[in-house]
C-alpha atoms as a PDB file:
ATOM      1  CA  UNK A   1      38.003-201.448-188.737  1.00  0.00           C
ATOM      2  CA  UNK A   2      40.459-200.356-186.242  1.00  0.00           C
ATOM      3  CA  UNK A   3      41.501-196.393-186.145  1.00  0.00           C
ATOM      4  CA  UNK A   4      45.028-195.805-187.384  1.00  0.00           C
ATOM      5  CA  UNK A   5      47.406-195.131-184.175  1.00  0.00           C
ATOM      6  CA  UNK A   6      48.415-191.194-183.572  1.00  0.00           C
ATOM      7  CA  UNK A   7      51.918-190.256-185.078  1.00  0.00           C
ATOM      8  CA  UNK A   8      54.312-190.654-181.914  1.00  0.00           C
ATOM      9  CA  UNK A   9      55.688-186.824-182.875  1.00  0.00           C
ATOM     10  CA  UNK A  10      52.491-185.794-181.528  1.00  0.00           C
ATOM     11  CA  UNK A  11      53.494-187.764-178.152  1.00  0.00           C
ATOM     12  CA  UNK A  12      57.264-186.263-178.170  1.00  0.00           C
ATOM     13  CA  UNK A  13      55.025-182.881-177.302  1.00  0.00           C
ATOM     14  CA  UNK A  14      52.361-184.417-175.043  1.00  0.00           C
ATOM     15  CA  UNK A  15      54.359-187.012-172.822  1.00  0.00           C
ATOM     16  CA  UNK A  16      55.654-183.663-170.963  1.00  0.00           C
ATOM     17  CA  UNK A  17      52.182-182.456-169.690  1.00  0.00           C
ATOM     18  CA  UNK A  18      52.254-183.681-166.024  1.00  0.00           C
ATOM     19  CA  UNK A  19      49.360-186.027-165.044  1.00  0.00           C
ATOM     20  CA  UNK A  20      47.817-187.055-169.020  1.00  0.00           C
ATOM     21  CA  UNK A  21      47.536-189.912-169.737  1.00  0.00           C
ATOM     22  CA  UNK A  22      46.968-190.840-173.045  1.00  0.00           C
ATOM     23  CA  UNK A  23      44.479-194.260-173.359  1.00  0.00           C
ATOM     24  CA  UNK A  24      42.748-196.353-176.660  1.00  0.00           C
ATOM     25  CA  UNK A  25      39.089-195.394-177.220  1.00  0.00           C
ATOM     26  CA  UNK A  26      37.574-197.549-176.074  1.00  0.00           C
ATOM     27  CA  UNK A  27      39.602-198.240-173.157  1.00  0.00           C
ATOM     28  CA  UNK A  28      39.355-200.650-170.340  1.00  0.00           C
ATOM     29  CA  UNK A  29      39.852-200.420-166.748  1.00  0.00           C
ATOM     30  CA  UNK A  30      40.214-202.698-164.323  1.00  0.00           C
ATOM     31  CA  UNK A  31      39.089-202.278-160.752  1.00  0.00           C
ATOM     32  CA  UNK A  32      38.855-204.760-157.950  1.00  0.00           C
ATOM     33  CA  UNK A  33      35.841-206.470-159.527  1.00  0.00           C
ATOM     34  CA  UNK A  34      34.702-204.822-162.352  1.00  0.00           C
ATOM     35  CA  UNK A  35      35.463-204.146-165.600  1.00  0.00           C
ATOM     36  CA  UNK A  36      35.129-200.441-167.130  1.00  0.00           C
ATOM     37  CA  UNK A  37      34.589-199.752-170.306  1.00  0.00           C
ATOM     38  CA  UNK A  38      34.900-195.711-171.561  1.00  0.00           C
ATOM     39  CA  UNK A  39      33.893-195.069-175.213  1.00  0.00           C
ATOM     40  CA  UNK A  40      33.856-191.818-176.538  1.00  0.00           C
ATOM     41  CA  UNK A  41      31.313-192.258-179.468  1.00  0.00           C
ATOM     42  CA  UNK A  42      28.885-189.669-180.761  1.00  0.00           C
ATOM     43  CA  UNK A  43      25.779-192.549-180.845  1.00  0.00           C
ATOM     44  CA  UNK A  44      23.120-189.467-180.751  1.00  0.00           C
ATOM     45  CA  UNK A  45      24.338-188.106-184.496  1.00  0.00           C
ATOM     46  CA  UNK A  46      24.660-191.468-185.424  1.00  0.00           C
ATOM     47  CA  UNK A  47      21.521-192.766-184.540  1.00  0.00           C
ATOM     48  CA  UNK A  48      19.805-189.425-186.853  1.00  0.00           C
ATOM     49  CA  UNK A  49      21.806-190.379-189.793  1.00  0.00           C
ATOM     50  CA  UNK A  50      20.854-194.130-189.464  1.00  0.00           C
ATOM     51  CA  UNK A  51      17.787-195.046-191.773  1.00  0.00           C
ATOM     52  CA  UNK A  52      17.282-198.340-190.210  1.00  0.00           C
ATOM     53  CA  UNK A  53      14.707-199.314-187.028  1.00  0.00           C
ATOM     54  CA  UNK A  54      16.360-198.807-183.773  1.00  0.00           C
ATOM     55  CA  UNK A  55      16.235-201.934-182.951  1.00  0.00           C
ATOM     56  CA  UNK A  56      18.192-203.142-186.372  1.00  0.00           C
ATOM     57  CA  UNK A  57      20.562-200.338-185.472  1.00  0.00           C
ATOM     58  CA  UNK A  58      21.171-201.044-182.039  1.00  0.00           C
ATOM     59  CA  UNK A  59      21.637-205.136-183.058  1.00  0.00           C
ATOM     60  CA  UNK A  60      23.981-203.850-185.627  1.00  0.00           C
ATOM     61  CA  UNK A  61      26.032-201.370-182.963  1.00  0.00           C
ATOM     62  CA  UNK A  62      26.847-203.725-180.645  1.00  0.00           C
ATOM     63  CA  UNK A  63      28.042-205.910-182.993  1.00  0.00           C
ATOM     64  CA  UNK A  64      30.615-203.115-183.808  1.00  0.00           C
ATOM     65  CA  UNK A  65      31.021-202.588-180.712  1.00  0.00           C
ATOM     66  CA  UNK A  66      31.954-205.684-179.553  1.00  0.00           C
ATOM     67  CA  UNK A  67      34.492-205.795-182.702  1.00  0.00           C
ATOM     68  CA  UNK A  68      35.907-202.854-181.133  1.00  0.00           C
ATOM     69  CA  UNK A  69      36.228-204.371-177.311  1.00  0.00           C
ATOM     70  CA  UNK A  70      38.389-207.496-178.989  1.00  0.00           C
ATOM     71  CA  UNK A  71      39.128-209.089-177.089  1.00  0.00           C
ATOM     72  CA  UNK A  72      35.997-209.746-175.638  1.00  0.00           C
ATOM     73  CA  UNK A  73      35.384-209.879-171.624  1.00  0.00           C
ATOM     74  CA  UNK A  74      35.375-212.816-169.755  1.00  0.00           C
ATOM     75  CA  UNK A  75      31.333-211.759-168.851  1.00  0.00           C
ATOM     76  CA  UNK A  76      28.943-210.136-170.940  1.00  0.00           C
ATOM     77  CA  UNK A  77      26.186-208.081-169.907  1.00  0.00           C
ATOM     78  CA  UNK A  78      23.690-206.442-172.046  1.00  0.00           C
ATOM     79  CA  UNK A  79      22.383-203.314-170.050  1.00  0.00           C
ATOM     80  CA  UNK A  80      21.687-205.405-167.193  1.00  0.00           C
ATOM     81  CA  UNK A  81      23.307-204.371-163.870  1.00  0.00           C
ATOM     82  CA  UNK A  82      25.202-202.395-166.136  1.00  0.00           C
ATOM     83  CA  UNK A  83      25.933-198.299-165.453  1.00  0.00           C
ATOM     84  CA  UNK A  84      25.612-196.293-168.782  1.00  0.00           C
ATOM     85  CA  UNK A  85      26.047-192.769-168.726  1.00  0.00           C
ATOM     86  CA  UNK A  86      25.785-190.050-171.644  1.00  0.00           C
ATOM     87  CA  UNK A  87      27.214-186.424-170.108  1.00  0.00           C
ATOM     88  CA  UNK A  88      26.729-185.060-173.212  1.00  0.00           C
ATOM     89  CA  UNK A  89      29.149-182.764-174.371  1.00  0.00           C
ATOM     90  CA  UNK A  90      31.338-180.870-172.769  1.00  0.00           C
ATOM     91  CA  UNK A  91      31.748-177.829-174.065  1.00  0.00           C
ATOM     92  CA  UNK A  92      28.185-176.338-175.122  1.00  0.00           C
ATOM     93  CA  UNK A  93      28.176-173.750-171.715  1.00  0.00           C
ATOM     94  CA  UNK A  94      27.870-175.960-168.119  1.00  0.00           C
ATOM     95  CA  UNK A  95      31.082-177.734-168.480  1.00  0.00           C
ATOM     96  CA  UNK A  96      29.042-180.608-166.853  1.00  0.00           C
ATOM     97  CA  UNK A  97      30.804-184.429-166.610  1.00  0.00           C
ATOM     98  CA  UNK A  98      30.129-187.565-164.472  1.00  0.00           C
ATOM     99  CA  UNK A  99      31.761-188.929-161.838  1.00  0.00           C
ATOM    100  CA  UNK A 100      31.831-192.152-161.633  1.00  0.00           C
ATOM    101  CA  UNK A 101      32.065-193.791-157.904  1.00  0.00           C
ATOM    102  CA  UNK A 102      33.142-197.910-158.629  1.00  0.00           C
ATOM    103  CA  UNK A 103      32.364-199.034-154.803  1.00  0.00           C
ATOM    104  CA  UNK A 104      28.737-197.699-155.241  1.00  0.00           C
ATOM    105  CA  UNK A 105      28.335-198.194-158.805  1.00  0.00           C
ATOM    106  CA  UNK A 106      26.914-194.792-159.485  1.00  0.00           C
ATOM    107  CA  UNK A 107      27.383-191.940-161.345  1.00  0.00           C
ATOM    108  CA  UNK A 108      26.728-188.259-159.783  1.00  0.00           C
ATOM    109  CA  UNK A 109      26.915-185.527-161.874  1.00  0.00           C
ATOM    110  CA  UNK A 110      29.497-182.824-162.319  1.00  0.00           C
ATOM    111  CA  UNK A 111      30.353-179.333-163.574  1.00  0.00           C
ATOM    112  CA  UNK A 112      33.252-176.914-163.771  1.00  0.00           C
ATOM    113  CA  UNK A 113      32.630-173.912-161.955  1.00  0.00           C
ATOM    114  CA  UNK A 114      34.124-170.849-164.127  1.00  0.00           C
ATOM    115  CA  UNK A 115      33.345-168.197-162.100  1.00  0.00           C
ATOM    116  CA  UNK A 116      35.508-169.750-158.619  1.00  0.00           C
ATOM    117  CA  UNK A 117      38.266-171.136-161.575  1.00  0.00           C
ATOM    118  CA  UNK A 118      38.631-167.084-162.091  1.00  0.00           C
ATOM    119  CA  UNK A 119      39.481-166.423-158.882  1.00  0.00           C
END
């Protein structure tokens, strides 16, 4: 089922933060070509919870996920010529991210350097 929306009093306060943009999860962008999809999911904790085979579990995922990405694409791929990235999270020490670079299609990685932030 879909999420319930945030309470627009919470967007009074964050519509005046210059340069946020505030998107669905999952959202989609489109660019020339392609067709990205960002999902912020924690599949990892999900996955250890799950009592079910993997491949069960997978089979059952995108099946939620694809509930989720209503409506659907106009071209499906399933992890064919298709980037996925996981950069993990955030905020356990390196700060690390990907970049992702659409005319290539590929992903380089990324960190936030504290120590030249500071000076």
């Amino acid at each position: 089922l879909p999420r319930p929306h945030l309470p627009g009093v919470l967007f009074k306060y964050l519509e005046q933060i210059p340069n946020c943009i505030f998107a669905s999860n999952p959202v989609r962008i489109q660019y020339a070509n392609q067709e990205i999809v960002i999902l912020r999911n924690n599949l990892i904790e999900k996955m250890c919870r799950c009592v079910l085979y993997i491949s069960l579990f997978l089979m059952l995922y995108n099946k939620v996920l694809r509930t989720a990405l209503s409506p659907r694409p106009s071209s499906e791929r399933s992890a064919i010529r298709t980037v996925v990235a996981n950069p993990g999270s955030f905020s356990n020490g390196s700060f690390g991210f990907h970049v992702y670079l659409p005319f290539d299609r590929k992903i380089e990685d990324s960190a936030v350097d504290l120590e030249a932030a500071e000076r």
